[in-house]
N, C-alpha and C. Protein backbone atom coordinates (compact mmCIF):
# COMPACT_ATOMS: atom_id res chain seq x y z
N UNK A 1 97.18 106.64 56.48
CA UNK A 1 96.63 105.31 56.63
C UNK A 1 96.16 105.15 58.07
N UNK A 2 95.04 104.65 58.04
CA UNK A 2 94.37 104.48 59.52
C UNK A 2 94.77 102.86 59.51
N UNK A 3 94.33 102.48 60.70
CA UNK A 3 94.25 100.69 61.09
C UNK A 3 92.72 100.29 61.21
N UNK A 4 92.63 99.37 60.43
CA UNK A 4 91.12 98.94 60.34
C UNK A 4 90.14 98.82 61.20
N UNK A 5 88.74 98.61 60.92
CA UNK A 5 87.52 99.01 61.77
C UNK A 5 87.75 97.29 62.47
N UNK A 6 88.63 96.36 61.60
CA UNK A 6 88.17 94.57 62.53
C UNK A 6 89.31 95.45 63.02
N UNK A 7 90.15 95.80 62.80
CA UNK A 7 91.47 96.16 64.52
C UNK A 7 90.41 96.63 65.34
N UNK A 8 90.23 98.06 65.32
CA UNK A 8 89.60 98.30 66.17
C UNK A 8 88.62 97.84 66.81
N UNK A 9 88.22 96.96 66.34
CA UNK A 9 86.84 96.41 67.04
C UNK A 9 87.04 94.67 67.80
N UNK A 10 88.64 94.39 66.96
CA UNK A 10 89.30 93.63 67.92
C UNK A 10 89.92 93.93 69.60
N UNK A 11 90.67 95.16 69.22
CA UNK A 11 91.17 95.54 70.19
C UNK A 11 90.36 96.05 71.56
N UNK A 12 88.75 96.78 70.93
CA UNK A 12 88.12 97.42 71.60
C UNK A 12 87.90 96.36 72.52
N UNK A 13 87.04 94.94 71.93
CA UNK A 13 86.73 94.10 72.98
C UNK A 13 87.38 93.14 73.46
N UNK A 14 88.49 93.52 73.49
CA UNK A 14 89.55 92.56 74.38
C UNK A 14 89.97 93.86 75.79
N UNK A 15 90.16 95.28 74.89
CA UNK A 15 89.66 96.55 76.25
C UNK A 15 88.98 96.08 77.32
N UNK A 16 87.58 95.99 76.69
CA UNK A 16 86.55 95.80 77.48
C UNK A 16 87.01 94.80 78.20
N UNK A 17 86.90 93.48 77.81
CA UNK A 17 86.74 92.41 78.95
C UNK A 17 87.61 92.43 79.91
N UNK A 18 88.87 92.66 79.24
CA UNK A 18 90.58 92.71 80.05
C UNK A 18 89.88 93.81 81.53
N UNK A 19 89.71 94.92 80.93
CA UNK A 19 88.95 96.06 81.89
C UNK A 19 87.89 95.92 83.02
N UNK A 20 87.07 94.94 82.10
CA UNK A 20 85.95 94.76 83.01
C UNK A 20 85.79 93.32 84.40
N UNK A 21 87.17 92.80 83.70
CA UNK A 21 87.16 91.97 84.71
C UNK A 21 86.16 90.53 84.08
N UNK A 22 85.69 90.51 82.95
CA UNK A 22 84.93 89.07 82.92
C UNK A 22 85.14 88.80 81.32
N UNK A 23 86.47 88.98 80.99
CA UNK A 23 87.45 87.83 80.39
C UNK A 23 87.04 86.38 80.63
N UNK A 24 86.05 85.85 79.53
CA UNK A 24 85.68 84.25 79.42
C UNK A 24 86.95 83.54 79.44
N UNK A 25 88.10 84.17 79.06
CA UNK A 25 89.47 82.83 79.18
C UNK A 25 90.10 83.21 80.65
N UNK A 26 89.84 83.87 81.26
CA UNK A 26 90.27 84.06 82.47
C UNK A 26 89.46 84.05 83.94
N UNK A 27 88.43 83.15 83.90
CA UNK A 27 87.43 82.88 84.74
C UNK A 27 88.07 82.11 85.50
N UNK A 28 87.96 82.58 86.82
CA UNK A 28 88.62 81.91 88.19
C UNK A 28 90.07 82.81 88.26
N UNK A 29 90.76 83.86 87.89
CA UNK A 29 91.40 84.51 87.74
C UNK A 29 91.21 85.72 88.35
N UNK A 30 91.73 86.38 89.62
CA UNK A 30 91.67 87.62 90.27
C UNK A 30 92.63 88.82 89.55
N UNK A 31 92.79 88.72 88.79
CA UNK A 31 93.24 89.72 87.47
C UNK A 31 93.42 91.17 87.76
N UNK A 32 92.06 91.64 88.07
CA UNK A 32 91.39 92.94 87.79
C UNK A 32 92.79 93.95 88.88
N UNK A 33 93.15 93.47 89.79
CA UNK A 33 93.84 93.98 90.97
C UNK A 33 94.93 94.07 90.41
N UNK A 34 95.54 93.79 89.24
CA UNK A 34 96.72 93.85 88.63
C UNK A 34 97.31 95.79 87.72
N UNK A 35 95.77 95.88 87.42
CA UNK A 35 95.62 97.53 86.73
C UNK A 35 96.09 98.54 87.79
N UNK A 36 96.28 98.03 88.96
CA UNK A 36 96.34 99.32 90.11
C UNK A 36 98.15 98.80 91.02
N UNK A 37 98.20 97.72 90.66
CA UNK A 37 99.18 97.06 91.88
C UNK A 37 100.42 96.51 90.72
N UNK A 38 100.13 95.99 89.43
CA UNK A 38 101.30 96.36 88.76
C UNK A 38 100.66 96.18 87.05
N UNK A 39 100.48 97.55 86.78
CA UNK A 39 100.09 97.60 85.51
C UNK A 39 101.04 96.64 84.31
N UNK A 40 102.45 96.71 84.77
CA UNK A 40 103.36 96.02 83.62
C UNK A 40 102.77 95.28 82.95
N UNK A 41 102.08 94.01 84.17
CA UNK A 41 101.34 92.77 83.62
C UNK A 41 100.52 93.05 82.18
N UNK A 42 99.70 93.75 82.63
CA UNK A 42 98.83 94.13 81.95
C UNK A 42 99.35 95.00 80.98
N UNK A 43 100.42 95.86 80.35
CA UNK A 43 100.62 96.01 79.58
C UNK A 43 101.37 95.56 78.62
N UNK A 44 102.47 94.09 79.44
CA UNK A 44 102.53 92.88 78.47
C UNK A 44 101.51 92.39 77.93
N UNK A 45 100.45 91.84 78.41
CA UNK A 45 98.92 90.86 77.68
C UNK A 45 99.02 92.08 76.88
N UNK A 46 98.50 93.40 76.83
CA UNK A 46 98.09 94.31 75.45
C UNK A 46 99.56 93.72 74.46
N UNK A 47 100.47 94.06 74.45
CA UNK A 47 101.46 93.78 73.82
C UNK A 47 101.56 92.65 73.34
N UNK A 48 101.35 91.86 73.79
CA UNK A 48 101.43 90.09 73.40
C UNK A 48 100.26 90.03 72.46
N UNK A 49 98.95 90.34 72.86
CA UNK A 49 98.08 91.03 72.09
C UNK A 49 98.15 91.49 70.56
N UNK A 50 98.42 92.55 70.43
CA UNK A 50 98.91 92.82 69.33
C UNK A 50 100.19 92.53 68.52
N UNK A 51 101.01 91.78 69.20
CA UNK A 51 102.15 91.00 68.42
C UNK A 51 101.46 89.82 67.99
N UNK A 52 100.64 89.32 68.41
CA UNK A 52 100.26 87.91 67.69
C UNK A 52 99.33 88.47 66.53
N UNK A 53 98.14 89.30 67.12
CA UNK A 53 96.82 89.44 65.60
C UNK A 53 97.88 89.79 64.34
N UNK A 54 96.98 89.26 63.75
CA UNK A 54 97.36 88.47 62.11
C UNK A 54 96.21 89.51 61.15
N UNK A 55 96.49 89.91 60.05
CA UNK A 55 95.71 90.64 58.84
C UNK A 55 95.71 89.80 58.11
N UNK A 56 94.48 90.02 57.16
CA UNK A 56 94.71 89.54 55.82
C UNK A 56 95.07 91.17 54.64
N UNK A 57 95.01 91.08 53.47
CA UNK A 57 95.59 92.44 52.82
C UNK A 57 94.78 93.24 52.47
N UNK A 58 93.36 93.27 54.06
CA UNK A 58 92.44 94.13 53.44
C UNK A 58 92.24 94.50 55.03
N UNK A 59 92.79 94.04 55.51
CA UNK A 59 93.43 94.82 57.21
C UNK A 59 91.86 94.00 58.27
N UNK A 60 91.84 93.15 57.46
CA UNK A 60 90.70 92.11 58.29
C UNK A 60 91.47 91.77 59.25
N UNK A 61 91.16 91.04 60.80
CA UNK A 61 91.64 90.30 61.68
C UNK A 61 91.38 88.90 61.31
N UNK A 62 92.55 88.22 61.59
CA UNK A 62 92.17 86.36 60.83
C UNK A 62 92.47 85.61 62.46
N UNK A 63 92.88 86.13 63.67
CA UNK A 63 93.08 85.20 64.62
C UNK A 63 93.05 86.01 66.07
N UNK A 64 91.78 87.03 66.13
CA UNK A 64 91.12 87.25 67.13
C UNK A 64 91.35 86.71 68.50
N UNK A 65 90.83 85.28 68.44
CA UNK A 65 90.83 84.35 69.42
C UNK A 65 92.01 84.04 69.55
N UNK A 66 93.25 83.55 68.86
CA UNK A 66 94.32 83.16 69.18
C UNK A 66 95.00 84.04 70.02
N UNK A 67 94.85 85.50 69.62
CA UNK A 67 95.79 86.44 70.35
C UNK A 67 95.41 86.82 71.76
N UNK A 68 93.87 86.83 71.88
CA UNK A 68 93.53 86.67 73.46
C UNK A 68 93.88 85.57 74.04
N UNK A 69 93.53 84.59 73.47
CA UNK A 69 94.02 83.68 74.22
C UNK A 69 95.41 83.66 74.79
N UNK A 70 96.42 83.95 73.71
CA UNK A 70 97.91 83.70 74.25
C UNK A 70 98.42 84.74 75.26
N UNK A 71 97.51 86.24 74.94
CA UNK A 71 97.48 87.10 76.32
C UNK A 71 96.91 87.19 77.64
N UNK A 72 95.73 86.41 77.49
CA UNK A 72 95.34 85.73 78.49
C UNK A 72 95.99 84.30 79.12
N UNK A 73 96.42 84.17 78.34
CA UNK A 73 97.82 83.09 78.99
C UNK A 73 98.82 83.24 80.19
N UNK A 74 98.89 84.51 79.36
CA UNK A 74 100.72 85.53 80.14
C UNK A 74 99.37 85.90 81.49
N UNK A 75 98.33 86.64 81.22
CA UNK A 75 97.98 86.88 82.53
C UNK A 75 97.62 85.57 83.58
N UNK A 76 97.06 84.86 83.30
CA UNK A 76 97.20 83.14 84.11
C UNK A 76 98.02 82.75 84.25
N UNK A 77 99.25 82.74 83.91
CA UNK A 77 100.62 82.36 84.34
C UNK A 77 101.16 83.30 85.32
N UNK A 78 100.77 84.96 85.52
CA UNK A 78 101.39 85.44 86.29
C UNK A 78 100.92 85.16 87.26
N UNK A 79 99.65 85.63 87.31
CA UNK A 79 98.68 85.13 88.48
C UNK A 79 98.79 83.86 89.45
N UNK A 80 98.48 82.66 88.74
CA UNK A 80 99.27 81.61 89.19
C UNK A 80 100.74 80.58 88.82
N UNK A 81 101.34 80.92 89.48
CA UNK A 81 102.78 80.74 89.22
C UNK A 81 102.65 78.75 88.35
N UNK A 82 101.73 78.09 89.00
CA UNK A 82 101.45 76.50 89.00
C UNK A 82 100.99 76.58 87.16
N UNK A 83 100.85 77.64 86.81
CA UNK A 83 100.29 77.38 85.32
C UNK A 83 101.13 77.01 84.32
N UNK A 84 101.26 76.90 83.03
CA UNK A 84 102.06 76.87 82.12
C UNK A 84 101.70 76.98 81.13
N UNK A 85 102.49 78.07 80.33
CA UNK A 85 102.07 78.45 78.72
C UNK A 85 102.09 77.42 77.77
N UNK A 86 101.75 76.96 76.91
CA UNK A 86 101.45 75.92 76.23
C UNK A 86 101.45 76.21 74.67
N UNK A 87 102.64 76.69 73.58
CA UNK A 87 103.44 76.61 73.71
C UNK A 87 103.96 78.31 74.38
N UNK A 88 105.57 77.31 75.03
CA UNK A 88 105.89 78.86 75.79
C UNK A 88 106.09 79.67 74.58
N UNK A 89 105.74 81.40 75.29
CA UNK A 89 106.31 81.96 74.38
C UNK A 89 107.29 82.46 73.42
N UNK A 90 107.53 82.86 72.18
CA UNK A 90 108.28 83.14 71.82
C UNK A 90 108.90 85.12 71.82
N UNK A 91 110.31 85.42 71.32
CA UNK A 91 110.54 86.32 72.14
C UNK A 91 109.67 87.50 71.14
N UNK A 92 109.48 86.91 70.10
CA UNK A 92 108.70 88.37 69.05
C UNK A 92 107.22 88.11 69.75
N UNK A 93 106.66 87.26 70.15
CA UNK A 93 105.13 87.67 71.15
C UNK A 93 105.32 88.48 72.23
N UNK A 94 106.61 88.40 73.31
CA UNK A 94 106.68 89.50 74.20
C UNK A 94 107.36 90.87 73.67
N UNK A 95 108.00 90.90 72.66
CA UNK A 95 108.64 92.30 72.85
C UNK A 95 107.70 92.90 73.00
N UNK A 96 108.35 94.42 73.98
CA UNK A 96 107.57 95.87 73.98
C UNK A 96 108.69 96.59 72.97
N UNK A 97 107.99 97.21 72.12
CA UNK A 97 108.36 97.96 71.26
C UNK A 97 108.30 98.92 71.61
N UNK A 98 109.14 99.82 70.89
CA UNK A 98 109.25 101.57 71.46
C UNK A 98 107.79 102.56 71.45
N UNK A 99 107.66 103.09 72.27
CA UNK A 99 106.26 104.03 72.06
C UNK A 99 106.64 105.02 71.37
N UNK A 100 105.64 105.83 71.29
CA UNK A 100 105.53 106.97 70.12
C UNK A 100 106.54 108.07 70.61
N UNK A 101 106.42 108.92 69.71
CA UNK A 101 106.36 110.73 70.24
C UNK A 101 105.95 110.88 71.40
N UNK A 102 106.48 112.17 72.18
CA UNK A 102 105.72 112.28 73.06
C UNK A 102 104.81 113.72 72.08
N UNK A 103 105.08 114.40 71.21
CA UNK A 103 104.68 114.80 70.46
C UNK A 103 104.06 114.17 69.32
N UNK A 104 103.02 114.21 68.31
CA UNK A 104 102.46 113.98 66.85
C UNK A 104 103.42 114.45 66.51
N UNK A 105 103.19 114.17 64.97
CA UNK A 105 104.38 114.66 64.01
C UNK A 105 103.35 115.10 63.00
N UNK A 106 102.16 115.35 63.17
CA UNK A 106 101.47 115.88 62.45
C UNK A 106 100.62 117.21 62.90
């Protein structure tokens, strides 16, 4: 089983913008300096990220926007301490879950 072409094409362009620095929910946000000086950040928002997107039972994405948004949240809140999550999060949006293999199993 693969993960669908809306995942991927969710995930790709939240890549991009997160990457490129011009994230429409994070305008006025010095962000980009976070990939080099403390990645964590940034690999909570991916995580928060994909704990929120939602499927339907044909592996469509149904809330795109919600999940950037609430990861773009966590990054505006770190950034500026004066912000506030709205609602705060809950603890199944932050877990980091275990990573893979360091080997395939295939």
């Amino acid at each position: 089983m693969r993960l669908s072409n809306s995942f991927s094409g969710a995930l790709r362009t939240f890549a991009y913008f997160m990457s490129s620095g011009s994230h429409y929910m994070l305008k006025g946000v010095d962000y980009l300096s976070l990939y080099g000086s403390d990645p964590s950040a940034i690999e909570q928002a991916y995580a928060i990220f994909a704990n929120v997107l939602e499927f339907d039972e044909y592996g469509q994405v149904l809330n795109a926007t919600h999940a950037q948004r609430r990861a773009t949240d966590y990054v505006r809140s770190y950034c500026d301490s004066s912000f506030r999550v709205e609602p705060p999060f809950e603890e199944w949006e932050v877990a980091l879950h275990e990573p893979p293999p360091l080997k395939d199993v295939i």
